[in-house]
Protein backbone atom coordinates (compact mmCIF):
# COMPACT_ATOMS: atom_id res chain seq x y z
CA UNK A 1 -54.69 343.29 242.97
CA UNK A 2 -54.69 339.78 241.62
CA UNK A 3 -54.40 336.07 242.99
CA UNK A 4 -53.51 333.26 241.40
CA UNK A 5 -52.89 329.38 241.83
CA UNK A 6 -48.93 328.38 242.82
CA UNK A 7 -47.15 326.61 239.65
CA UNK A 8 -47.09 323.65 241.16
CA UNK A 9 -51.12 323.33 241.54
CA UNK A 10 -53.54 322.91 239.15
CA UNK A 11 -57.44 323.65 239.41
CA UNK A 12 -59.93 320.56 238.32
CA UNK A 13 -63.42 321.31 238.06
CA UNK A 14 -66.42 318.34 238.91
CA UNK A 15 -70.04 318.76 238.29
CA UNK A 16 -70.15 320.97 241.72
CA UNK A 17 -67.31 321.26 243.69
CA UNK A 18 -63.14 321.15 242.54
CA UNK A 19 -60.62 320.49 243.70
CA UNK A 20 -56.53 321.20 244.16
CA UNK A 21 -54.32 319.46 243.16
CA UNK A 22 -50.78 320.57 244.65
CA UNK A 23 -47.82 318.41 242.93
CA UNK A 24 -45.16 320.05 246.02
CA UNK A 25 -47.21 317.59 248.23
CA UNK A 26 -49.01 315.53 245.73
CA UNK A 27 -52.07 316.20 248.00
CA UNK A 28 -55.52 316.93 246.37
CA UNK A 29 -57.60 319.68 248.31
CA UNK A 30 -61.13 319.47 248.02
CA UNK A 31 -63.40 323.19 247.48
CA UNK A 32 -66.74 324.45 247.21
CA UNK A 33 -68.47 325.24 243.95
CA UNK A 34 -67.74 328.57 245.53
CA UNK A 35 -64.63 328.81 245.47
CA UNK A 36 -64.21 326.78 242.40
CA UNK A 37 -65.56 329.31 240.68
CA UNK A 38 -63.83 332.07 242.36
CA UNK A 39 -60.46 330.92 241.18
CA UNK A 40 -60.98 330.12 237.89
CA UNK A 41 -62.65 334.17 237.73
CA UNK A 42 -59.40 335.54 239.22
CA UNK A 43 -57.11 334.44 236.29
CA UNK A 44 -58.66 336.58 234.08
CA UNK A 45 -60.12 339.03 236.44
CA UNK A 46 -58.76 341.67 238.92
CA UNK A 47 -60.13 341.15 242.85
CA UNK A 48 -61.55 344.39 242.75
CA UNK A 49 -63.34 343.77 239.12
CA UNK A 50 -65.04 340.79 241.58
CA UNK A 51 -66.23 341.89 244.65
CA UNK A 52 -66.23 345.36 246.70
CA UNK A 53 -63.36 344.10 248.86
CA UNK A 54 -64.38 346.91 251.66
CA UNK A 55 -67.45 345.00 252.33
CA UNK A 56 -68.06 343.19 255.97
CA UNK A 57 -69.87 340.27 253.07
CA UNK A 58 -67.16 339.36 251.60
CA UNK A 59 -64.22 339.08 253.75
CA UNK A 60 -64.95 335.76 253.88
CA UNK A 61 -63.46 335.41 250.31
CA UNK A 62 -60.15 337.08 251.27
CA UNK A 63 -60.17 334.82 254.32
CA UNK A 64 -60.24 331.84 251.93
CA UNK A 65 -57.69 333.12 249.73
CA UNK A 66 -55.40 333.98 252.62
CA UNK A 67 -55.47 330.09 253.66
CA UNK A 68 -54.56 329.13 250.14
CA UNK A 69 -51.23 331.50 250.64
CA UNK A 70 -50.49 330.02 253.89
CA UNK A 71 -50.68 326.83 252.78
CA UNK A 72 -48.74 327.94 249.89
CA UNK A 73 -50.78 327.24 247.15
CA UNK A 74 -51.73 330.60 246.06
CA UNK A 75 -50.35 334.13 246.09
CA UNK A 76 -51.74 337.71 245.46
CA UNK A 77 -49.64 339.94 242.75
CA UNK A 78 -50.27 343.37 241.55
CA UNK A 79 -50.12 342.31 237.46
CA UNK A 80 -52.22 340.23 235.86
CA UNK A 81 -51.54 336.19 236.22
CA UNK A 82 -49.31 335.06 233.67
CA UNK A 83 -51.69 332.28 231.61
CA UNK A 84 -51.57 328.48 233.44
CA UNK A 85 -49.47 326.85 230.66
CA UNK A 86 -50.76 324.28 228.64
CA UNK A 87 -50.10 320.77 229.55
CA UNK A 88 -47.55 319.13 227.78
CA UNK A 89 -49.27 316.06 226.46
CA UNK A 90 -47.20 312.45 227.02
CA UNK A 91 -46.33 310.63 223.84
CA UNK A 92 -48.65 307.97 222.38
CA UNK A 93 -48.22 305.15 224.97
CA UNK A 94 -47.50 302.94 222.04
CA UNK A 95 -44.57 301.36 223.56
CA UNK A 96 -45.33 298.07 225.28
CA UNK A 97 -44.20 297.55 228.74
CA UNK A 98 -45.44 294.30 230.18
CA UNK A 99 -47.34 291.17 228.61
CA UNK A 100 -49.03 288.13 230.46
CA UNK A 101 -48.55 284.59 228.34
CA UNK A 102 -51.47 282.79 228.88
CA UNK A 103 -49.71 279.68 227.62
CA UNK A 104 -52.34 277.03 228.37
CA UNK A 105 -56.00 276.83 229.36
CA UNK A 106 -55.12 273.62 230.97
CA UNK A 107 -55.00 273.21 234.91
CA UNK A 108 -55.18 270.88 237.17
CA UNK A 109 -57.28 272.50 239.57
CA UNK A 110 -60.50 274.26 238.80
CA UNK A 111 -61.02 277.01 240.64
CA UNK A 112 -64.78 278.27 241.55
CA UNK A 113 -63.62 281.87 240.68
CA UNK A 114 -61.69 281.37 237.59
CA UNK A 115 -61.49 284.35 235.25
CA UNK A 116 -60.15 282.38 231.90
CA UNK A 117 -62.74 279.29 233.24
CA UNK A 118 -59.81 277.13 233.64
CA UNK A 119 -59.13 273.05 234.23
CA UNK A 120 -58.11 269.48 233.78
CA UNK A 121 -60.27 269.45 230.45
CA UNK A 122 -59.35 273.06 228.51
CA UNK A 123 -55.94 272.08 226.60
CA UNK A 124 -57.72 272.33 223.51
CA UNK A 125 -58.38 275.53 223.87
CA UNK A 126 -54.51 275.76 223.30
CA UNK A 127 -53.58 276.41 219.98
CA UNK A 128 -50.37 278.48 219.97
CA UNK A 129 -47.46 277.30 218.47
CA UNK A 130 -44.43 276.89 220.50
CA UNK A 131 -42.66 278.73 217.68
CA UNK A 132 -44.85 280.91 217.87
CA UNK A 133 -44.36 281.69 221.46
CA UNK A 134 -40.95 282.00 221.59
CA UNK A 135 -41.31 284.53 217.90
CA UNK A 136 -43.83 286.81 220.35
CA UNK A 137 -41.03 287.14 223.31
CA UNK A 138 -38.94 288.30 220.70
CA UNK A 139 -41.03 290.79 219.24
CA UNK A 140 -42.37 292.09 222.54
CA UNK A 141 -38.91 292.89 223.75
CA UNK A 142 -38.43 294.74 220.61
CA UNK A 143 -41.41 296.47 221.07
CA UNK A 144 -40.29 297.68 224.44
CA UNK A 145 -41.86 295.24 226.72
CA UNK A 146 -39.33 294.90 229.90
CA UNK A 147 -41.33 292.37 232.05
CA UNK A 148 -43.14 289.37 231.24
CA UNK A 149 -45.65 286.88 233.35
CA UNK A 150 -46.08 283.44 232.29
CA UNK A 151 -49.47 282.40 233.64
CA UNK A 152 -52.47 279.98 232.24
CA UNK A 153 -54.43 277.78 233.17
CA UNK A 154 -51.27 276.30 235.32
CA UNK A 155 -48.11 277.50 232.63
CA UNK A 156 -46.21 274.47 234.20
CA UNK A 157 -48.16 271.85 232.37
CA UNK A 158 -47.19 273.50 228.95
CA UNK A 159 -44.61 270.95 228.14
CA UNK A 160 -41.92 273.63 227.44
CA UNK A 161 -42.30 276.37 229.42
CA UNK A 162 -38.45 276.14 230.48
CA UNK A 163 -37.79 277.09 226.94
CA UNK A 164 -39.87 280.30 227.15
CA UNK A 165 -37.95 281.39 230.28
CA UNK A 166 -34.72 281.40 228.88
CA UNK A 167 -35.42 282.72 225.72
CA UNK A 168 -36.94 285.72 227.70
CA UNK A 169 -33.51 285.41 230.19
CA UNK A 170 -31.18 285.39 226.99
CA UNK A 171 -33.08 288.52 224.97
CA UNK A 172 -32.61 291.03 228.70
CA UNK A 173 -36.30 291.19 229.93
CA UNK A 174 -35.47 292.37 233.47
CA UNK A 175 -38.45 290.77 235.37
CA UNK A 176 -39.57 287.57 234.51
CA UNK A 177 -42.60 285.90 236.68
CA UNK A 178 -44.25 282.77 236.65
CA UNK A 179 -47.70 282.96 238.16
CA UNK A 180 -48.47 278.82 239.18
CA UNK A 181 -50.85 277.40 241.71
CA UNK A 182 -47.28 275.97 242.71
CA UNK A 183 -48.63 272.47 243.20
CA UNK A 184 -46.00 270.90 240.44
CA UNK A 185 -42.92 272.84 241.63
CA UNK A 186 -39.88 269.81 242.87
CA UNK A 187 -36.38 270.69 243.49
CA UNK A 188 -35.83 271.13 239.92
CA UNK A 189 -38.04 273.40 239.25
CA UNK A 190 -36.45 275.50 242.19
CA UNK A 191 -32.87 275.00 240.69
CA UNK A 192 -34.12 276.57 237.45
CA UNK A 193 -36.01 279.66 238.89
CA UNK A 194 -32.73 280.52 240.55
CA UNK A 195 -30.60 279.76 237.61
CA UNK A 196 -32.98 282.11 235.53
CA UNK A 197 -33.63 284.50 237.79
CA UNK A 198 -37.50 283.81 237.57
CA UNK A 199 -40.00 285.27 240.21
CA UNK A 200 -42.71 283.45 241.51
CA UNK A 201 -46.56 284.37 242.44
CA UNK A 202 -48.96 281.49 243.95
CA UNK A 203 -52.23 282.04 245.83
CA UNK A 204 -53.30 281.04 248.86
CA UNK A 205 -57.24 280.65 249.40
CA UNK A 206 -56.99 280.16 253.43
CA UNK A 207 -54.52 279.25 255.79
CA UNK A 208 -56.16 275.48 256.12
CA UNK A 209 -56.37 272.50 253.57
CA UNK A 210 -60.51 272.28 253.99
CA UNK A 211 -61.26 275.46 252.93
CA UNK A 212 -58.36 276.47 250.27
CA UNK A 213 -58.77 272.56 248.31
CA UNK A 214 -62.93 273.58 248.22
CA UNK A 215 -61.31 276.37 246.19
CA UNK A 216 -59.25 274.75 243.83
CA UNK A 217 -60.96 271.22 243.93
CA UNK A 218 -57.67 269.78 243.78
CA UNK A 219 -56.96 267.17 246.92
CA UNK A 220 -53.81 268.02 248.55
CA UNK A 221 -53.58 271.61 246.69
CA UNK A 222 -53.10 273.28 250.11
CA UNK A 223 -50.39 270.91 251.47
CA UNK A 224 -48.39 271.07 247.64
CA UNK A 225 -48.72 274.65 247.28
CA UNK A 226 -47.64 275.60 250.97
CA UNK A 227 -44.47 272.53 250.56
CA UNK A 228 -43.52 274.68 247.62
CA UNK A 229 -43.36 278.13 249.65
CA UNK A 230 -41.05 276.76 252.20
CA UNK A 231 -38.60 275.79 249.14
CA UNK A 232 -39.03 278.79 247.08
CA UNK A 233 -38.50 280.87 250.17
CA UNK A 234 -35.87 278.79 251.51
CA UNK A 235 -33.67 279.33 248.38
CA UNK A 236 -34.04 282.95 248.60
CA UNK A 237 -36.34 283.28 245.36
CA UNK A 238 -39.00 286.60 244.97
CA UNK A 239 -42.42 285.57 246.23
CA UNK A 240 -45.82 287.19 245.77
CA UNK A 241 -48.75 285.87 247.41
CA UNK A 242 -52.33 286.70 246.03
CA UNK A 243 -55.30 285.52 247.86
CA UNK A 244 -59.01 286.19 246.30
CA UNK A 245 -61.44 286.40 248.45
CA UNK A 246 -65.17 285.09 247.96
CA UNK A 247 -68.19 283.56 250.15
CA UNK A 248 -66.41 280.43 250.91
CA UNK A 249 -63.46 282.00 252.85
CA UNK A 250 -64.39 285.19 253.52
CA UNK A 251 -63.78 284.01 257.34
CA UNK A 252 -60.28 283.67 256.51
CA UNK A 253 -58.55 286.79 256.06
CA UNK A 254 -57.48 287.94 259.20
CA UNK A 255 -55.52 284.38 259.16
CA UNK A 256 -54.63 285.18 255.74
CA UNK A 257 -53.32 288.65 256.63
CA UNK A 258 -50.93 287.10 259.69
CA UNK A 259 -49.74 284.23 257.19
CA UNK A 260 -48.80 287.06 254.72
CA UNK A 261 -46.87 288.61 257.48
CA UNK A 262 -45.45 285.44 258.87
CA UNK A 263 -44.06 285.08 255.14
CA UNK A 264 -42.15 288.62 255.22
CA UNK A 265 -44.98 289.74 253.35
CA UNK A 266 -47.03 292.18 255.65
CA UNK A 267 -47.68 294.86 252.66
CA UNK A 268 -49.96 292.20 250.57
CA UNK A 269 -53.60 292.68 250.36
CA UNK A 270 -56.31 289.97 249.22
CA UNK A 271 -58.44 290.66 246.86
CA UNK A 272 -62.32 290.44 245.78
CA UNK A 273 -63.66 288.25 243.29
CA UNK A 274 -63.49 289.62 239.81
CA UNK A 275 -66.82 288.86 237.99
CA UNK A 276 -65.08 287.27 235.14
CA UNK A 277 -65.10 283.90 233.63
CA UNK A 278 -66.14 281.71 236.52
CA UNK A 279 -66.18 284.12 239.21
CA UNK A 280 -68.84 285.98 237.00
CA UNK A 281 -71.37 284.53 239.75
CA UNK A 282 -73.45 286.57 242.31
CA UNK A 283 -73.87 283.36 244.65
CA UNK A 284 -69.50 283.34 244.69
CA UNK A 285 -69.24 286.98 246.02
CA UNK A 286 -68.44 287.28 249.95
CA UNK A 287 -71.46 288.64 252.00
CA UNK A 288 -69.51 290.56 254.15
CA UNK A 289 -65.75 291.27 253.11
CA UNK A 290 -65.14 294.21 250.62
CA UNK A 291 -61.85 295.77 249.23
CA UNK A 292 -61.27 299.30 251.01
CA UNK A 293 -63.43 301.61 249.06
CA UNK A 294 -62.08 304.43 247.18
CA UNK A 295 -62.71 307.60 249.34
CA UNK A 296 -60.12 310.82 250.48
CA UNK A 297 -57.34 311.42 251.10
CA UNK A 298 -56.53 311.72 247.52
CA UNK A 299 -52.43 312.11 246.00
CA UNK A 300 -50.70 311.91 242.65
CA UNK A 301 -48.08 313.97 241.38
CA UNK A 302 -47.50 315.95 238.18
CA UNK A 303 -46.56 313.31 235.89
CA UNK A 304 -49.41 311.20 236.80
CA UNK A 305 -51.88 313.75 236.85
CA UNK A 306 -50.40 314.65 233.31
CA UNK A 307 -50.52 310.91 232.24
CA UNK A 308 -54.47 310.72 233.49
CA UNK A 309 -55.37 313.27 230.65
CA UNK A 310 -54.54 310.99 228.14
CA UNK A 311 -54.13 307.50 228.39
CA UNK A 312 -55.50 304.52 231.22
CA UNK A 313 -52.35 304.23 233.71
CA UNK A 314 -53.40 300.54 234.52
CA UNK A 315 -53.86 299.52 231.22
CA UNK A 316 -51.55 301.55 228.90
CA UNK A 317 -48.43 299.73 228.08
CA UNK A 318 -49.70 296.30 229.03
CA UNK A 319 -51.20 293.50 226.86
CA UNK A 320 -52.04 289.58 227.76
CA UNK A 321 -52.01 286.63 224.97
CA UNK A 322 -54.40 283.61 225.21
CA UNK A 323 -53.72 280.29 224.83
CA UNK A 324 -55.53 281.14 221.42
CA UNK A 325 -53.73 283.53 220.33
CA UNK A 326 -56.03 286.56 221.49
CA UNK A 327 -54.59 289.95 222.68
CA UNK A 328 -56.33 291.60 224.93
CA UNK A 329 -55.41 294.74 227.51
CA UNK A 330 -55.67 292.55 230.72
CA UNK A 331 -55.96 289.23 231.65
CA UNK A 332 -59.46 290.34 233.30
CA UNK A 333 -60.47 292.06 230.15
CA UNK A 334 -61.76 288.69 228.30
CA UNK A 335 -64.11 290.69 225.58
CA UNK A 336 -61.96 293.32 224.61
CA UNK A 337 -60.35 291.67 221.56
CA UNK A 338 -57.87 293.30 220.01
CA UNK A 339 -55.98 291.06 217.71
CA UNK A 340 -54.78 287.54 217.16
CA UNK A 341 -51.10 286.56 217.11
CA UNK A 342 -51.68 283.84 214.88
CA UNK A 343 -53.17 286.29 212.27
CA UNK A 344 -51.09 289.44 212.61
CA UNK A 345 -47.73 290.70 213.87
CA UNK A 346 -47.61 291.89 217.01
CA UNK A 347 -45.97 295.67 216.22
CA UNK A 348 -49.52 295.70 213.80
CA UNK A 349 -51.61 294.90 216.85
CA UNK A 350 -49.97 297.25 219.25
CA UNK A 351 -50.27 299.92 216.59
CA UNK A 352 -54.05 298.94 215.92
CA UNK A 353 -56.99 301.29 216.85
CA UNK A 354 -58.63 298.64 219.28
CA UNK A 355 -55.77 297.98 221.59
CA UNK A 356 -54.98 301.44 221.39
CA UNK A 357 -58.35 302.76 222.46
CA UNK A 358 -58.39 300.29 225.19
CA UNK A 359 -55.02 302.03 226.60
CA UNK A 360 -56.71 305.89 225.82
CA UNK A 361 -59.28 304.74 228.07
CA UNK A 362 -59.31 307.79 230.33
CA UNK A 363 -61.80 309.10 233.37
CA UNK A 364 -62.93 311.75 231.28
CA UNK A 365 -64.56 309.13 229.15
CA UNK A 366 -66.01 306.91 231.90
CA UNK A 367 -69.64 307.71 232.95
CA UNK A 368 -69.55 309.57 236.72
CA UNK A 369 -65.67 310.08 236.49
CA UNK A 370 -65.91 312.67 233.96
CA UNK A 371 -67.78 314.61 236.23
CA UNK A 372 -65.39 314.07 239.18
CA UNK A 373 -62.95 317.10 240.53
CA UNK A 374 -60.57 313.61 242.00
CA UNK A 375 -60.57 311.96 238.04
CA UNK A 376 -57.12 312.46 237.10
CA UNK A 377 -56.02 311.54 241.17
CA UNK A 378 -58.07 308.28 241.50
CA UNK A 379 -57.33 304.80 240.97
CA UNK A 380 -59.02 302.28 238.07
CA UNK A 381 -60.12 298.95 237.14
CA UNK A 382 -61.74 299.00 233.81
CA UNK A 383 -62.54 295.13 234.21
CA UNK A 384 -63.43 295.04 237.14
CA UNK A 385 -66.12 298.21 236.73
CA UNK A 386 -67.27 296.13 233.27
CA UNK A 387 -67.92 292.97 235.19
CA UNK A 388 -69.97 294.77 237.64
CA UNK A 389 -71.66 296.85 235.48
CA UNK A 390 -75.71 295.04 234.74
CA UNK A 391 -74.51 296.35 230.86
CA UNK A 392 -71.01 295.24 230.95
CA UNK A 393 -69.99 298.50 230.15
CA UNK A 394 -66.42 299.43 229.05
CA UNK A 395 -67.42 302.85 230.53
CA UNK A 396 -68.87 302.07 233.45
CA UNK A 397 -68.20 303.72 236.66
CA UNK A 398 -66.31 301.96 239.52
CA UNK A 399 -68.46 299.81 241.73
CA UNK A 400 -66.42 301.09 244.81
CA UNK A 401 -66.79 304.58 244.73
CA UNK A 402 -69.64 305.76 246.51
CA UNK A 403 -68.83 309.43 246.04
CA UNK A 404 -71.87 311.69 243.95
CA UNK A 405 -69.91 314.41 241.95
CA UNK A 406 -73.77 316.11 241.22
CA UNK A 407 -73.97 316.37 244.80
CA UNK A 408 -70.60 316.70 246.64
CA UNK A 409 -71.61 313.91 248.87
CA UNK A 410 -69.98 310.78 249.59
């Protein structure tokens, strides 16, 4: 007699337990070293070749493999297990998907966490072309790219922003957002997101001026942004709200939370600090607020699970341009250079082995997570785990999992 795995799961072995990962349910199920090693002997091994199944020992292993057949992810036969098939590897992920235009380093607030550091004094930092701009959009949507963000610094102090918008409307990108601190938005404005089609993203620090303006240090930043909700939301144009959180409000997210849902907006989540730029301070970082760490119940689904093998799902596909010209994989990512738009062509820089490592960025590569049973299940911020890391490590594991693979042991 033989057993064998369902089609639809797939064994992944960690540095002492594994786990199961069924794609019916997308569920991951987590086993002993054990066991882990019992399943991977029974593809190539008859039951009775490993263990005398008449022994009062080792009924407990037929008891385990029972469960796995009522819970339908494994079965006995009397042949051999066919081989698991290989994995069909997905394409090279060189087609671009999304890209942030950082058109301006120029604000006119100056935020205490601000990853691209930001403010009244940074336009000269700026040193794009608007030609140039409006050449990238075009080359990016025949690159693939479907959605584009138009961010900064604040993008509505570059002069001609409009411009960028509808050259983006006319060429069919299908999503086009404008991420402002929403403090220069008039009627206007609001006439021209509709006609356009343009989404908008602001953030909102706390749900009072005192503490949101010590944010920005911009007067009146709380009362402009929250004047320019009302009218975006009144004329029936998409809204995201983003809220970071750090030591100076960290009292403020339960009333952040209820203003979220008071908005029609009760599935949005603040967010930490990112130790970038600015916010690459310990004395910023709340002292008792954390994001939900990552921990069990674990779920993905075949295609992910296939995609996690070879390329960085949060990265792959995405790119962001500075106000210099840099590309880099995400907006967080400040030091991962991987080409300049005033230099080279963007099809070149996609196609270039920097940015293209960057995206190939996989958990088998980062230090812990290759080691992990839950790698090619769990969620990733490769900036984020940099900025924490005392190296700044590209590879460095995620700050937020407290989970020992060498031990089993959260």
């Amino acid at each position: 007699m033989y057993y064998s795995l369902q089609e639809h799961c797939r064994l992944v072995k960690g540095a002492t337990r594994g786990a199961i990962y069924d794609f019916k349910t997308g569920k991951v199920h987590s086993i002993n070293s054990s066991a882990t090693q019992m399943l991977s002997a029974c593809q190539d091994n008859a039951l009775e070749n490993l263990w005398d199944r008449s022994s009062t020992e080792n009924i407990q292993y037929m008891d385990f493999l029972n469960k796995l057949q009522e819970k339908g992810l494994g079965f006995f036969l009397d042949t051999p297990p066919a081989p698991i098939p290989e994995m069909i590897q997905p394409d090279i992920p060189v087609k671009l998907d999304f890209l942030w235009l950082e058109l301006t380093a120029a604000c006119n607030s100056k935020c205490l966490h601000c990853y691209s550091e930001s403010g009244p004094s940074r336009k000269s930092l700026d040193l794009v072309p608007h030609q140039r701009w409006l050449s990238l959009i075009d080359e990016a949507k025949a690159a693939g790219a479907t959605d584009i963000q138009l961010i900064g610094g604040e993008p509505l102090l570059y002069p001609k922003w409009r411009d960028l918008v509808i050259r983006a409307h006319q060429i069919g990108y299908e999503y086009i957002e404008i991420f402002t601190n929403a403090t220069l938005i008039d009627d206007d404005c609001i006439t021209f997101f509709k006609q356009y089609n343009v989404n908008i993203a602001t953030t909102i620090y706390a749900t009072n001026a005192a503490i949101h303006d010590s944010v920005t240090l911009q007067p009146n930043s709380f009362t402009k942004t929250m004047t320019a909700i009302e009218k975006i939301l009144n004329a029936a144009i998409p809204l995201r709200i983003a809220s970071i959180i750090m030591k100076v409000n960290e009292q403020e997210v339960p009333n952040i939370l209820k203003l979220y849902e008071d908005l029609g907006m009760p599935d949005a989540y603040p967010d930490v600090i990112r130790p970038t730029g600015r916010g690459d301070d310990h004395h910023l970082l709340p002292t008792t607020y954390t994001k939900p760490p990552i921990k069990p119940p674990f779920y993905t689904d075949e295609t992910a699970f296939t995609a996690s093998h070879t390329y960085c799902q949060c990265l792959a596909g995405k790119i962001a341009v500075t106000s210099t010209g840099d590309v880099i994989p995400c907006i967080f990512a400040r030091d991962q250079v991987c080409g300049n738009i005033l230099t080279h062509s963007l099809t070149d820089i996609l196609m270039d082995h920097p940015l293209q490592q960057c995206w190939h960025t996989t958990k088998d590569q980062i230090n812990k997570c290759k080691d992990c049973e839950y790698r090619y299940a769990c969620s990733d911020c490769r900036p984020l785990a940099q900025g924490c890391s005392p190296e700044k490590s590209w590879i460095a594991s995620p700050t937020a999992c407290s989970y020992d693979p060498y031990t089993g042991k959260w």
